[in-house]
Protein backbone atom coordinates (compact mmCIF):
# COMPACT_ATOMS: atom_id res chain seq x y z
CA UNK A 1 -82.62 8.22 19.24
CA UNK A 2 -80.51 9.29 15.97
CA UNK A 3 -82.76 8.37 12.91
CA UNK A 4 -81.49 6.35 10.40
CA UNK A 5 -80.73 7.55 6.80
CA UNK A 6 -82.12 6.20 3.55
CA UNK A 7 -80.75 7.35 0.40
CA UNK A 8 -83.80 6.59 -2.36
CA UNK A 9 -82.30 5.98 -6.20
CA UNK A 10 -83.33 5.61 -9.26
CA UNK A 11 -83.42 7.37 -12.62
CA UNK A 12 -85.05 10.47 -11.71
CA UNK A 13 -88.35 10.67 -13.44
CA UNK A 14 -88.70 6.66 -13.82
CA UNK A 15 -89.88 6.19 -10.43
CA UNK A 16 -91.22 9.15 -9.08
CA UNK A 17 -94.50 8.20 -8.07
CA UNK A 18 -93.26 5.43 -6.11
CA UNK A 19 -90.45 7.07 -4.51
CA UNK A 20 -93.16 9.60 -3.67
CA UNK A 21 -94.85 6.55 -1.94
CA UNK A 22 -92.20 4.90 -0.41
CA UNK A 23 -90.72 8.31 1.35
CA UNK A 24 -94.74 9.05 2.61
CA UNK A 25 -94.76 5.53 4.05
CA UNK A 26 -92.02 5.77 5.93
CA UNK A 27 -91.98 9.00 7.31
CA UNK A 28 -95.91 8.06 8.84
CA UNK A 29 -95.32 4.66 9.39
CA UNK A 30 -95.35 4.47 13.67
CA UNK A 31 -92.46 1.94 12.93
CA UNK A 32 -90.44 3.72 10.54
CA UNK A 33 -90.90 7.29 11.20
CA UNK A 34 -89.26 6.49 14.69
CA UNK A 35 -85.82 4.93 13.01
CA UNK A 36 -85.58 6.12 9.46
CA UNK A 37 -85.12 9.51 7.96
CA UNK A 38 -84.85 9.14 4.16
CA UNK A 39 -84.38 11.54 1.10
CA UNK A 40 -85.63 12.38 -2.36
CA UNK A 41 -83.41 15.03 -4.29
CA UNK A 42 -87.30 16.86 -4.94
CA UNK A 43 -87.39 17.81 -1.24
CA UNK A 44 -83.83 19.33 -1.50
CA UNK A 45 -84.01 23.67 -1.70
CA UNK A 46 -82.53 25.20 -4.31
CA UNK A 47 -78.94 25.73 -3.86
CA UNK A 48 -75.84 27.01 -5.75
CA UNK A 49 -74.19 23.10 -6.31
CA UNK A 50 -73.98 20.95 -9.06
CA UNK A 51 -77.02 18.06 -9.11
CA UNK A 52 -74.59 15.13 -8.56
CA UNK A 53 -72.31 16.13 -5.65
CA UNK A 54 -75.38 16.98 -3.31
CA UNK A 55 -76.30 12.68 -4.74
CA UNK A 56 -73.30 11.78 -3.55
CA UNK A 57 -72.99 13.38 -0.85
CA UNK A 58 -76.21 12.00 0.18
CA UNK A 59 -74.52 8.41 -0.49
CA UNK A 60 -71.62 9.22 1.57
CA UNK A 61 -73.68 10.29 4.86
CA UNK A 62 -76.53 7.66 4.41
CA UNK A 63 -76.84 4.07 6.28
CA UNK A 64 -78.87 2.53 3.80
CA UNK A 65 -78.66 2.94 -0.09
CA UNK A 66 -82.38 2.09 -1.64
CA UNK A 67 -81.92 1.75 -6.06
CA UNK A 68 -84.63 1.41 -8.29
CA UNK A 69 -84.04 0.06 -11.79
CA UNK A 70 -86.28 -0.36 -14.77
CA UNK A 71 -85.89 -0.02 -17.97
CA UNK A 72 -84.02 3.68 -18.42
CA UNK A 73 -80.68 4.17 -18.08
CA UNK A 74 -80.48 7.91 -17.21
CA UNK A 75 -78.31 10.50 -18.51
CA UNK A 76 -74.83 9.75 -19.27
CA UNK A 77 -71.31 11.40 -18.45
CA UNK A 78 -68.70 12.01 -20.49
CA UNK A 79 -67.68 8.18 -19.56
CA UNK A 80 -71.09 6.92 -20.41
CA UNK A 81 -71.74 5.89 -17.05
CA UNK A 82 -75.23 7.16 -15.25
CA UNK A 83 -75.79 8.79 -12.27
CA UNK A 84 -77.63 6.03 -10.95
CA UNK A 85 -74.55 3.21 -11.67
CA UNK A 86 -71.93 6.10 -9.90
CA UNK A 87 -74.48 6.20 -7.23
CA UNK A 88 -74.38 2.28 -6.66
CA UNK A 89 -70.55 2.36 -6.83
CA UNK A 90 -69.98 5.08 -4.41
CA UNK A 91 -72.40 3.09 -1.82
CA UNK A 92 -70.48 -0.45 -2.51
CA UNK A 93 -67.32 1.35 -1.85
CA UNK A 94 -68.54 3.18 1.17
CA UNK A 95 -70.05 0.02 3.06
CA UNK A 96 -73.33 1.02 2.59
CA UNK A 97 -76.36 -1.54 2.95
CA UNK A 98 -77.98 -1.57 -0.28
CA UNK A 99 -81.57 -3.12 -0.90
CA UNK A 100 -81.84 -4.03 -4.61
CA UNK A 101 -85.19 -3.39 -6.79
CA UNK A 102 -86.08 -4.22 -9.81
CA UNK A 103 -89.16 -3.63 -11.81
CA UNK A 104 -91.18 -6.29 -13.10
CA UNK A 105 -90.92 -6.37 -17.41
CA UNK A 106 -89.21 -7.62 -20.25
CA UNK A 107 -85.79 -7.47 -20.45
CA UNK A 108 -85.41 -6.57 -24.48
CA UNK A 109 -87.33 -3.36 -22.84
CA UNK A 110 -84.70 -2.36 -20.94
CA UNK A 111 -81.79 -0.25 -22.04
CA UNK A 112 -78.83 -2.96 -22.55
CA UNK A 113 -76.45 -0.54 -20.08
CA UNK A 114 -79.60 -1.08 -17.07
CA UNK A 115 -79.67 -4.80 -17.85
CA UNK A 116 -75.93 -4.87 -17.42
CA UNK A 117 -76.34 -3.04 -14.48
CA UNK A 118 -78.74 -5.06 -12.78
CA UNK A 119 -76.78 -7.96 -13.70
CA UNK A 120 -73.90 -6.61 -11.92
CA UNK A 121 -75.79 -5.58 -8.83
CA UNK A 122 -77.12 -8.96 -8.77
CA UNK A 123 -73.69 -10.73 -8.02
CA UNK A 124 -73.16 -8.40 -5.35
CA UNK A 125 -76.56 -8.22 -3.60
CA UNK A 126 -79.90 -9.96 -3.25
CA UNK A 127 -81.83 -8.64 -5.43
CA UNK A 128 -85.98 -8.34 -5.17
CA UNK A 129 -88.39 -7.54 -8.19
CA UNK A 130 -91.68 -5.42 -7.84
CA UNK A 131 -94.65 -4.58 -10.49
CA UNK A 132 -96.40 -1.68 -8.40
CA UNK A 133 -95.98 0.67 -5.43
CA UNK A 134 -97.83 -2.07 -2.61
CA UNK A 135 -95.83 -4.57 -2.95
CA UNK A 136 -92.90 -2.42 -3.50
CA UNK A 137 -93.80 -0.79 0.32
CA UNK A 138 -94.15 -4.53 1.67
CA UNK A 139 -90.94 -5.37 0.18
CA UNK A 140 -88.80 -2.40 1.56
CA UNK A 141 -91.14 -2.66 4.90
CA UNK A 142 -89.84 -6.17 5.65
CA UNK A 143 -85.83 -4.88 4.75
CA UNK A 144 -85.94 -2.07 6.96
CA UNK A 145 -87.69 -4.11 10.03
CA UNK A 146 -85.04 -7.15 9.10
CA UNK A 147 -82.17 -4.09 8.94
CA UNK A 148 -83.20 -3.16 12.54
CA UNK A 149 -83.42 -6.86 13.68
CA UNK A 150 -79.98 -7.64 12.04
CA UNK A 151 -78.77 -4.18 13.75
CA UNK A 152 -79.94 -5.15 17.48
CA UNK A 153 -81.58 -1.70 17.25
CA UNK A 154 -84.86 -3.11 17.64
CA UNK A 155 -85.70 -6.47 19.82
CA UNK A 156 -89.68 -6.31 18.73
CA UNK A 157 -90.97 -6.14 15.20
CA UNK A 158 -94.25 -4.96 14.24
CA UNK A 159 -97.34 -7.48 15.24
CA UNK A 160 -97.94 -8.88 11.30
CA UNK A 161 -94.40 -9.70 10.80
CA UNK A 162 -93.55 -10.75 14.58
CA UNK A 163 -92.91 -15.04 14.95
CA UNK A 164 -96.12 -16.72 15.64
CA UNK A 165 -94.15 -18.89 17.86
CA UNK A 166 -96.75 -21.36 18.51
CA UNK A 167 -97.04 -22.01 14.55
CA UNK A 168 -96.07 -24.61 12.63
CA UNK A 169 -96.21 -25.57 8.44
CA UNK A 170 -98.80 -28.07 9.11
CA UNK A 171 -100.88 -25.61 10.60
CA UNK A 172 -101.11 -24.26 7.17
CA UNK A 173 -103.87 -25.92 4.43
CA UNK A 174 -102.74 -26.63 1.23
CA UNK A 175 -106.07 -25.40 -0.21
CA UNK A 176 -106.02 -21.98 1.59
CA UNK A 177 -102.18 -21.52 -0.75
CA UNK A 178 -103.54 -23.24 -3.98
CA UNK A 179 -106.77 -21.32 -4.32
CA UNK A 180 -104.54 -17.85 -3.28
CA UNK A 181 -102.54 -18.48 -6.05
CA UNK A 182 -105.37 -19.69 -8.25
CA UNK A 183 -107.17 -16.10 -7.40
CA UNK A 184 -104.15 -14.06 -7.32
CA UNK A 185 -103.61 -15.24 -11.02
CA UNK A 186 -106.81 -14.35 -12.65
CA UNK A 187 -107.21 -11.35 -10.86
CA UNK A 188 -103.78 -9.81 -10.85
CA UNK A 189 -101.83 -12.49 -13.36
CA UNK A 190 -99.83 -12.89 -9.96
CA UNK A 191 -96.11 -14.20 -11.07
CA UNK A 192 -95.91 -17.76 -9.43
CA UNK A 193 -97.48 -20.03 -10.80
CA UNK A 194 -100.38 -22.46 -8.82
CA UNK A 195 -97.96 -25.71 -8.47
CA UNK A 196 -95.82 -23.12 -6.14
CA UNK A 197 -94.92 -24.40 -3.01
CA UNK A 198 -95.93 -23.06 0.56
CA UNK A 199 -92.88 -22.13 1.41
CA UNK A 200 -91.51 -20.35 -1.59
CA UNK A 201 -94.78 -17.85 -1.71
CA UNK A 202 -94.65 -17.22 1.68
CA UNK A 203 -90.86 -16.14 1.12
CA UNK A 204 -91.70 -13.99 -1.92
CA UNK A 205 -95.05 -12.48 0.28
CA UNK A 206 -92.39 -11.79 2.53
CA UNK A 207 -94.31 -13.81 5.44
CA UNK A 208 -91.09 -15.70 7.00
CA UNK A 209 -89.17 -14.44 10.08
CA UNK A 210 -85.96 -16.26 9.82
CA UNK A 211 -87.71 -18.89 8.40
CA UNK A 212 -90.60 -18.90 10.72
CA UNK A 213 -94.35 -18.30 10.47
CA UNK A 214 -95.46 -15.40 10.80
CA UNK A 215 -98.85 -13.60 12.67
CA UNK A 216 -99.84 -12.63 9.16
CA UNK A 217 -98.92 -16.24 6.87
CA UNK A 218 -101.00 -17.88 9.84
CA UNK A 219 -103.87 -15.24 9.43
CA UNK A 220 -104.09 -15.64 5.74
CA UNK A 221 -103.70 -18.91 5.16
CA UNK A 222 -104.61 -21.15 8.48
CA UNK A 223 -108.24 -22.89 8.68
CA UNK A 224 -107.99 -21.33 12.45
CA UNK A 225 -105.67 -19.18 13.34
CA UNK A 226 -107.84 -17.71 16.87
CA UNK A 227 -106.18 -21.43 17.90
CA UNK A 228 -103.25 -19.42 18.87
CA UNK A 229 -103.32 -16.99 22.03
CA UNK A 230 -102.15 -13.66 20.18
CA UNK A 231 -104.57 -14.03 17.51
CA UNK A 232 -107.93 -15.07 19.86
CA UNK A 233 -109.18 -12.02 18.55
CA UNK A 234 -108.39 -11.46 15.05
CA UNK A 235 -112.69 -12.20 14.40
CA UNK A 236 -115.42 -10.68 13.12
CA UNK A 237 -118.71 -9.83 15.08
CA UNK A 238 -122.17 -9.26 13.17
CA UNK A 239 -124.87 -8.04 14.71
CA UNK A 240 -128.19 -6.73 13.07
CA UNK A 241 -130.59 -4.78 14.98
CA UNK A 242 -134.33 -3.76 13.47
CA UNK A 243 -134.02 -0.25 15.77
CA UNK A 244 -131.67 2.30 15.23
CA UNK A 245 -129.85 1.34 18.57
CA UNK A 246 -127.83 -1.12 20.40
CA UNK A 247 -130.44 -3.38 22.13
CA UNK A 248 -130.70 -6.83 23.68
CA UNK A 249 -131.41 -9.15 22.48
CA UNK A 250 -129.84 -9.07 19.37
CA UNK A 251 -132.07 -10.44 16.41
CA UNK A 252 -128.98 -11.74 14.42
CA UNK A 253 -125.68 -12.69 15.72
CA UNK A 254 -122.97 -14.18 14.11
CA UNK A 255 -119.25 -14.68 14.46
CA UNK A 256 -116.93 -15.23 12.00
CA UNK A 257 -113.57 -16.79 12.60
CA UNK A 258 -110.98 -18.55 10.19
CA UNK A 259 -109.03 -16.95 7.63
CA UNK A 260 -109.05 -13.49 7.30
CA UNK A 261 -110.38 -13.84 3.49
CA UNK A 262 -113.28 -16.42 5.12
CA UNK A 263 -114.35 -13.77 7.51
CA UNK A 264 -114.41 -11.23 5.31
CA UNK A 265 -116.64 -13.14 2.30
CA UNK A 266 -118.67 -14.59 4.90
CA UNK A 267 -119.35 -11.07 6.89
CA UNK A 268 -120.07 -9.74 3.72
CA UNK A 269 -122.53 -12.36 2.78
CA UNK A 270 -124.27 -11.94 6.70
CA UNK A 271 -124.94 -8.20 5.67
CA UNK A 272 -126.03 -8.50 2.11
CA UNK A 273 -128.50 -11.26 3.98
CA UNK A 274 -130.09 -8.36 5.24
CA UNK A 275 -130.27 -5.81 3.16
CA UNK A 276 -133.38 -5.18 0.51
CA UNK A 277 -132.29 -6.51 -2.72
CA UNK A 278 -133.87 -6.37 -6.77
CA UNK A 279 -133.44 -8.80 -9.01
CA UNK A 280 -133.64 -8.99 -12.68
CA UNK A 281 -133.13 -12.06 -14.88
CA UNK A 282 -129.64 -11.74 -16.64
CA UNK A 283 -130.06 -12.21 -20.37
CA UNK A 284 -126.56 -13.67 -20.90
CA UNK A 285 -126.49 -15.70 -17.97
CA UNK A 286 -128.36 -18.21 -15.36
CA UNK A 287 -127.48 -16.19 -12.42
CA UNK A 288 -129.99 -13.31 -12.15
CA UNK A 289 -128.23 -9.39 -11.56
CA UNK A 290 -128.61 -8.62 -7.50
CA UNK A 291 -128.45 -4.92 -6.85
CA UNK A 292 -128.65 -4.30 -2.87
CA UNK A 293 -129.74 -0.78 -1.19
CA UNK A 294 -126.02 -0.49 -0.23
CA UNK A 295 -123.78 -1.33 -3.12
CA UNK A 296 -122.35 -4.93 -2.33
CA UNK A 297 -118.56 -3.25 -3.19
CA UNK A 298 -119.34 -0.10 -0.60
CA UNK A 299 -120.36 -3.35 2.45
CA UNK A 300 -117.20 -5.32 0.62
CA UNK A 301 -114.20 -2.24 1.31
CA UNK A 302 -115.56 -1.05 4.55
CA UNK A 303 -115.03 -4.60 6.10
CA UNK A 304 -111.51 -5.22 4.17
CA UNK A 305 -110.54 -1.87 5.10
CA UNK A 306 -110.87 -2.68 9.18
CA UNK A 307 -109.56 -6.06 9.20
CA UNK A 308 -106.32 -5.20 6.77
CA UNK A 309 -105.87 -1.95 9.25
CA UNK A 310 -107.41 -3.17 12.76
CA UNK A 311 -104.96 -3.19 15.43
CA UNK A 312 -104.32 -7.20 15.61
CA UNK A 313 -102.78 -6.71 19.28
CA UNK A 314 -106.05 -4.93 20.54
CA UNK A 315 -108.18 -7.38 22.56
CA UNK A 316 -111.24 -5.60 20.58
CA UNK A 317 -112.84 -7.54 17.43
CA UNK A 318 -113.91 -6.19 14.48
CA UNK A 319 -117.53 -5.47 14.66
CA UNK A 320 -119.99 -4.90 11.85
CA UNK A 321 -123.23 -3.80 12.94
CA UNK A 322 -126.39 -2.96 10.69
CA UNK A 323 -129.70 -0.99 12.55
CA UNK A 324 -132.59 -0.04 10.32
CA UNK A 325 -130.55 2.83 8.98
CA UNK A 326 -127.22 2.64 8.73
CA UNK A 327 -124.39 -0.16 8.71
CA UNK A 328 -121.48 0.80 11.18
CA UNK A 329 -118.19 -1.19 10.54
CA UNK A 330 -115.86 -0.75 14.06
CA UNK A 331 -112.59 -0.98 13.42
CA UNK A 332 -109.72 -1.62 16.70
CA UNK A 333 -107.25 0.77 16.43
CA UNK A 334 -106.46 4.79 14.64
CA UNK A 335 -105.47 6.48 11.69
CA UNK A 336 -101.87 6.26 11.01
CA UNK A 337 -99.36 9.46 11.92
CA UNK A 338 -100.06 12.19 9.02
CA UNK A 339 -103.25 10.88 7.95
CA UNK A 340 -106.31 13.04 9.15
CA UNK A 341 -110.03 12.52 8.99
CA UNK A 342 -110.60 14.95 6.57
CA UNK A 343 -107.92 13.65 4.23
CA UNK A 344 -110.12 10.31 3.93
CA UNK A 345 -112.59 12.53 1.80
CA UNK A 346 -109.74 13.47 -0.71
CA UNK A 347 -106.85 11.73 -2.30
CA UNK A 348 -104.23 10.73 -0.03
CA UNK A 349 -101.21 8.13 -0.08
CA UNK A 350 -102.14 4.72 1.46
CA UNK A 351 -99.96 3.77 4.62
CA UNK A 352 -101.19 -0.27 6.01
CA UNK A 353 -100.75 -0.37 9.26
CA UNK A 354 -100.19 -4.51 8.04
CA UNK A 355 -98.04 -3.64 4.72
CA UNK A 356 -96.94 -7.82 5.21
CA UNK A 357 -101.30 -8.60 5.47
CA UNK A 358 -102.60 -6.03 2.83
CA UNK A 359 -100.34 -7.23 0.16
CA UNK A 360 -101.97 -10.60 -0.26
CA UNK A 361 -105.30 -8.86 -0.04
CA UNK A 362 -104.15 -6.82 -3.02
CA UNK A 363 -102.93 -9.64 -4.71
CA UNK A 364 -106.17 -11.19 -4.81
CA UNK A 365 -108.27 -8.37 -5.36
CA UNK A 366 -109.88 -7.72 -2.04
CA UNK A 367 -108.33 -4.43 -2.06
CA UNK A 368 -108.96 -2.53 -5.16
CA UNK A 369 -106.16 0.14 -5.43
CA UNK A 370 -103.47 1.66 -3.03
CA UNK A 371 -105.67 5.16 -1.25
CA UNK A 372 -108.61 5.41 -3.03
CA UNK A 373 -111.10 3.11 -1.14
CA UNK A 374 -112.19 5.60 1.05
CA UNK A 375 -113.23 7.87 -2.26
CA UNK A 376 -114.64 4.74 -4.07
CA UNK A 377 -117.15 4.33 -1.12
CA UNK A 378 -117.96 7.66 -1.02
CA UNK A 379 -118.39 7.53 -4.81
CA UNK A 380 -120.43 4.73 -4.97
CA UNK A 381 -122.65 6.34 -2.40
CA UNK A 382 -123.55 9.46 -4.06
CA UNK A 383 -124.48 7.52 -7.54
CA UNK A 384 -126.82 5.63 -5.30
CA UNK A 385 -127.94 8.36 -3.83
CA UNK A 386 -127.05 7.35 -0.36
CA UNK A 387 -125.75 9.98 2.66
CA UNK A 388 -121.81 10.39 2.37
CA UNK A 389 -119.90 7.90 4.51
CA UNK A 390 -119.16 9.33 8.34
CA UNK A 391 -115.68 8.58 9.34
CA UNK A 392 -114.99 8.89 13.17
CA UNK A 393 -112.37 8.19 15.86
CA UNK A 394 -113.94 6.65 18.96
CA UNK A 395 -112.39 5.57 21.93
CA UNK A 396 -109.35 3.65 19.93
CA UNK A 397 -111.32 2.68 17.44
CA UNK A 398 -112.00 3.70 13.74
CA UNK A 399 -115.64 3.61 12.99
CA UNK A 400 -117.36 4.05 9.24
CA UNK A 401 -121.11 4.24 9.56
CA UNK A 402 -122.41 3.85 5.44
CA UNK A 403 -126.10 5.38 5.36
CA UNK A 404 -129.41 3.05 4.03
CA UNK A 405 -131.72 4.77 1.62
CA UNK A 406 -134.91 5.98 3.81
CA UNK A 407 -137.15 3.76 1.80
CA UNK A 408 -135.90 0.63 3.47
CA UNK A 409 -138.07 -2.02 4.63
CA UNK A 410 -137.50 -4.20 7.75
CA UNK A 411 -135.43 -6.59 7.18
CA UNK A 412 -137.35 -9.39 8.38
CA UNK A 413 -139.22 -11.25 5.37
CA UNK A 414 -142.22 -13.51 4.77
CA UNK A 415 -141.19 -16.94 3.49
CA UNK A 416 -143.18 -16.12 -0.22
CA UNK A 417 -140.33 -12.34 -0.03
CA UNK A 418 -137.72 -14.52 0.40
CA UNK A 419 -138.78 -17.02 -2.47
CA UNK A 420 -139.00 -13.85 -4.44
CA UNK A 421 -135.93 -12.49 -3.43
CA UNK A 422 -133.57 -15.59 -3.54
CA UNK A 423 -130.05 -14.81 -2.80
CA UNK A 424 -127.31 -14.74 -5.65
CA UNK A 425 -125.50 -17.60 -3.77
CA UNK A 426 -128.61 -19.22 -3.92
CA UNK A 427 -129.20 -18.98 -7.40
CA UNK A 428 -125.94 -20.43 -8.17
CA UNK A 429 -126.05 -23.20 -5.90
CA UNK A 430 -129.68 -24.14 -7.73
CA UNK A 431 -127.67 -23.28 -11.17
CA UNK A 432 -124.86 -25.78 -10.79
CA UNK A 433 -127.39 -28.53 -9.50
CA UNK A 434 -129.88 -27.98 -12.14
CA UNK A 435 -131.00 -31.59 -13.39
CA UNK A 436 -128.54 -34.13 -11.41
CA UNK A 437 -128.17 -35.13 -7.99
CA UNK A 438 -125.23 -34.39 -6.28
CA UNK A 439 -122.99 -34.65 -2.55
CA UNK A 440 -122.32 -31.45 -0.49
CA UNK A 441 -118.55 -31.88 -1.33
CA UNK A 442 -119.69 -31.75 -5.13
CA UNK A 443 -121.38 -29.00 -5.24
CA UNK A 444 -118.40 -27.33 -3.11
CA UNK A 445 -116.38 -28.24 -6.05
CA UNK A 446 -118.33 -26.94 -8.28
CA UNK A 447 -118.94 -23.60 -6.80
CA UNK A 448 -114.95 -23.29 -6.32
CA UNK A 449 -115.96 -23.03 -2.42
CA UNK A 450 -113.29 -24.34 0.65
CA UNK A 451 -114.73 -23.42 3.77
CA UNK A 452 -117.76 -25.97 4.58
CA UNK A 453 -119.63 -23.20 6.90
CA UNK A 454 -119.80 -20.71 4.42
CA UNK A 455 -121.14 -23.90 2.19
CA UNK A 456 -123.70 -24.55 4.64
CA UNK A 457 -125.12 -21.22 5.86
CA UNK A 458 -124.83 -19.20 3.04
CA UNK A 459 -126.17 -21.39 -0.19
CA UNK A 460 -127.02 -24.89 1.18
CA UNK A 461 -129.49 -24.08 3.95
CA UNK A 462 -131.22 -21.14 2.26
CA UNK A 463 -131.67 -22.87 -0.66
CA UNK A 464 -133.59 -25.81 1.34
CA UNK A 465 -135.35 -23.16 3.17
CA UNK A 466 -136.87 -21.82 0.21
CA UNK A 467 -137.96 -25.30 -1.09
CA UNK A 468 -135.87 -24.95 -3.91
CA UNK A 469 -133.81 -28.01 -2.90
CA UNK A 470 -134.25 -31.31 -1.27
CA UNK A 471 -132.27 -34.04 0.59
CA UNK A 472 -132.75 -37.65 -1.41
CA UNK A 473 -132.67 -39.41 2.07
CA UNK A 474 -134.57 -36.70 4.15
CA UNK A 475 -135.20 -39.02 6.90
CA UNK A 476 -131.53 -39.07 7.95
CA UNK A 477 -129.94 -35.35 7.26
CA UNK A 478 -126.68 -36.74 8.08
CA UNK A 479 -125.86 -39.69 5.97
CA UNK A 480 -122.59 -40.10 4.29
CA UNK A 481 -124.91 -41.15 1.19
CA UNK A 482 -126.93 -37.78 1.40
CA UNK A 483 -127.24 -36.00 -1.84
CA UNK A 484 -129.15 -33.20 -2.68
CA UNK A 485 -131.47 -32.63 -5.97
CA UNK A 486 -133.45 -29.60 -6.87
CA UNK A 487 -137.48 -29.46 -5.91
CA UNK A 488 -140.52 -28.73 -8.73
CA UNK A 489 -140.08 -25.67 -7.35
CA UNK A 490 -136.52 -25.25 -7.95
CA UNK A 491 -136.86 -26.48 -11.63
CA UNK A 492 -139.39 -23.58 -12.04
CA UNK A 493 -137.18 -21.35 -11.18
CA UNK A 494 -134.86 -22.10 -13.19
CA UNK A 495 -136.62 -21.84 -16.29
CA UNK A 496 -138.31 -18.66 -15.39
CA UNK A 497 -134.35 -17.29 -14.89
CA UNK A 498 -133.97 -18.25 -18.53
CA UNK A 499 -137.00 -17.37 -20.05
């Protein structure tokens, strides 16, 4: 099949990086690479012609016409019109399809001829804004699989921007949007503001299919999206063994359903459960600083990695698995085309195999920056003085075993460790309590918390556990006048965190 041709604009050196980007995702992309060819004038051989015809040329032969704009202008001819503007006229007269994109900034930044240009563009296309190379890949990832849709070329589109046709908007909780937003704002000053409706982020996370939901809105944001029959799998299996092998029966066994940003805070939380831990009283706040044998942020990127990756269409789960000496995160599916093993140890340009499901996750900081999680673990290993990370290929799945220091203990603890050692969800829960009585759907509140399970398992019931805090009407755990108030042990506690 004859590979479409993209023709990528821009002022030259405004935009390199991310036309760098763009052209490596789509020429590894499994999608892409199959119907798009595209071209950068730095991967053109020197040749005796002038600069500008081989750019218009390129226009000429081209199917689709890709501009950039910021704030430069670019160099002017003798009619004080750019190369960029000449390039965006020659592809309006020659038919071309041209996908629009503008960088996010203030306009008395840009040069008044590119603000007049983008105004002009605007009244002839649809025009899309951008603030970094992500969301500017999940952006021209949607175009290109709409341009195929709209071309008949292809009939399927990839698996996190395919119809959930089951799906509908009430499937979707309000709270899941509101605190995405919230999140996305403080951690990313994310544009739209937390009033914005369902529907109008979902169209700007480009997460509609002709105005449907898609496999990726419903994983993000639906209480429980394994409802539906493609996603039954899209979970999370934790296992922790005390051996160094697979054996039944399994000590600990959890699994974690629900959003994708639920399973992975709460699979994170299961390992970090188990891992040896030190704590030192802060001296500016309640909470006391938690340091675990494995960095919490090494645990935190291996799991985000696999489920923002996995192969969603695999009948396979995610698995994360801790033994007595290493934690092995199992991830369904491989490495996308051009990216190696060995190329995991070293800088390398990040290709999602979900652009439309690791956006989001960008947006609210469960992925730190585009291609360099693989280093940061790695990093963060060595100034622990852990083994390097092993990443491995096995039988269609990805698998990242992260190394525990030989020092570590069994994880199994007496009931006075575990006093000792009290969790840092713990802590808070007994923090936001501290003199007053208060309802389970309080203290969710309080600790910003949505998903009642995580609630439960993770800060309520440990904290009881450790006799740190007590039901007022103990005799009937299930009341609907149940509140909860911290013990004389609790109160001690405290007071020792602030002393």
């Amino acid at each position: 099949m004859k590979r479409r041709k993209i023709f990528i604009s821009s002022v030259q050196n405004e935009f390199k990086s991310e036309r760098a980007a763009l052209r490596d995702f789509i020429l590894g992309d499994p999608l892409c690479q199959r119907y798009f060819d595209c071209f950068l004038f730095e991967d053109i051989p020197a040749q005796d012609r002038k600069p500008f015809s081989v750019y218009i040329d390129k226009v000429k032969t081209c199917h689709i016409y890709i501009c950039l704009l910021g704030n430069e202008y670019g160099a002017e001819d003798v009619r004080g019109v750019s190369a960029t503007e000449r390039e965006f006229k020659e592809a309006t007269d020659h038919g071309k399809t041209r996908l629009l994109f503008i960088k996010t900034g203030a306009e008395e930044n840009r040069h008044p001829k590119t603000v007049k240009l983008i105004n002009k563009a605007g009244h002839e296309v649809i025009r899309r804004r951008f603030s970094n190379s992500p969301e500017l890949i999940a952006q021209i990832y949607a175009a290109l699989v709409q341009y195929l849709e709209d071309q008949g070329i292809l009939q399927t589109v990839p698996f996190d921007a395919a119809i959930c046709r089951e799906a509908a908007f009430g499937d979707i909780e309000d709270h899941t949007v509101k605190n995405f937003l919230e999140t996305a704002q403080a951690e990313r000053k994310f544009s739209l503001p937390a009033a914005t409706s369902t529907k109008k982020l979902f169209i700007h996370l480009n997460l509609l299919n002709h105005g449907r939901l898609t496999h990726a809105s419903i994983l993000l944001f639906c209480r429980n999206p394994q409802k539906f029959r493609t996603l039954l799998c899209a979970e999370i299996k934790c296992m922790h063994f005390h051996g160094t092998t697979v054996q039944k029966p399994i000590p600990s066994y959890q699994l974690y359903r629900g959003t994708l940003l639920e399973q992975v805070d709460e699979a994170v939380d299961f390992v970090l459960g188990k891992l040896d831990r030190r704590i030192t009283p802060s001296k500016t706040a309640i909470a006391s600083n938690v340091s675990y044998e494995i960095p919490k942020m090494v645990i935190r990127e291996a799991i985000v990695n696999a489920v923002a990756h996995r192969d969603y269409t695999s009948n396979a789960s995610v698995q994360v698995m801790l033994f007595a000496d290493r934690l092995e995160v199992w991830n369904p599916g491989m490495l996308p085309a051009g990216i190696t093993l060995q190329e995991l140890r070293k800088a390398h340009a990040s290709i999602p195999h979900n652009p439309l499901i690791s956006e989001p996750l960008f947006w609210a900081r469960y992925i730190e920056r585009a291609g360099t999680g693989t280093l940061d673990m790695i990093a963060l290993c060595k100034k622990e003085g852990l083994k390097e990370p092993i990443f491995e290929q096995r039988s269609g799945q990805f698998v990242l075993t992260i190394w525990r220091p030989k020092s570590s203990r069994p994880a199994v603890q007496s009931t006075e460790q575990v006093t000792e050692q009290v969790t840092e969800q713990v802590t808070k829960l007994t923090a936001v309590l501290s003199k007053k009585t208060a309802t389970s759907a309080e203290l969710m509140r309080s600790l910003k918390l949505s998903h009642r399970p995580t609630f439960l398992y993770h800060y309520l019931q440990p904290a009881i556990n450790a006799g740190l805090l007590e039901r007022t009407i103990p005799e009937k755990p299930k009341s609907s006048r149940q509140k909860y108030r911290l013990t004389k042990k609790g109160s001690t506690y405290l007071r020792k965190l602030k002393e």
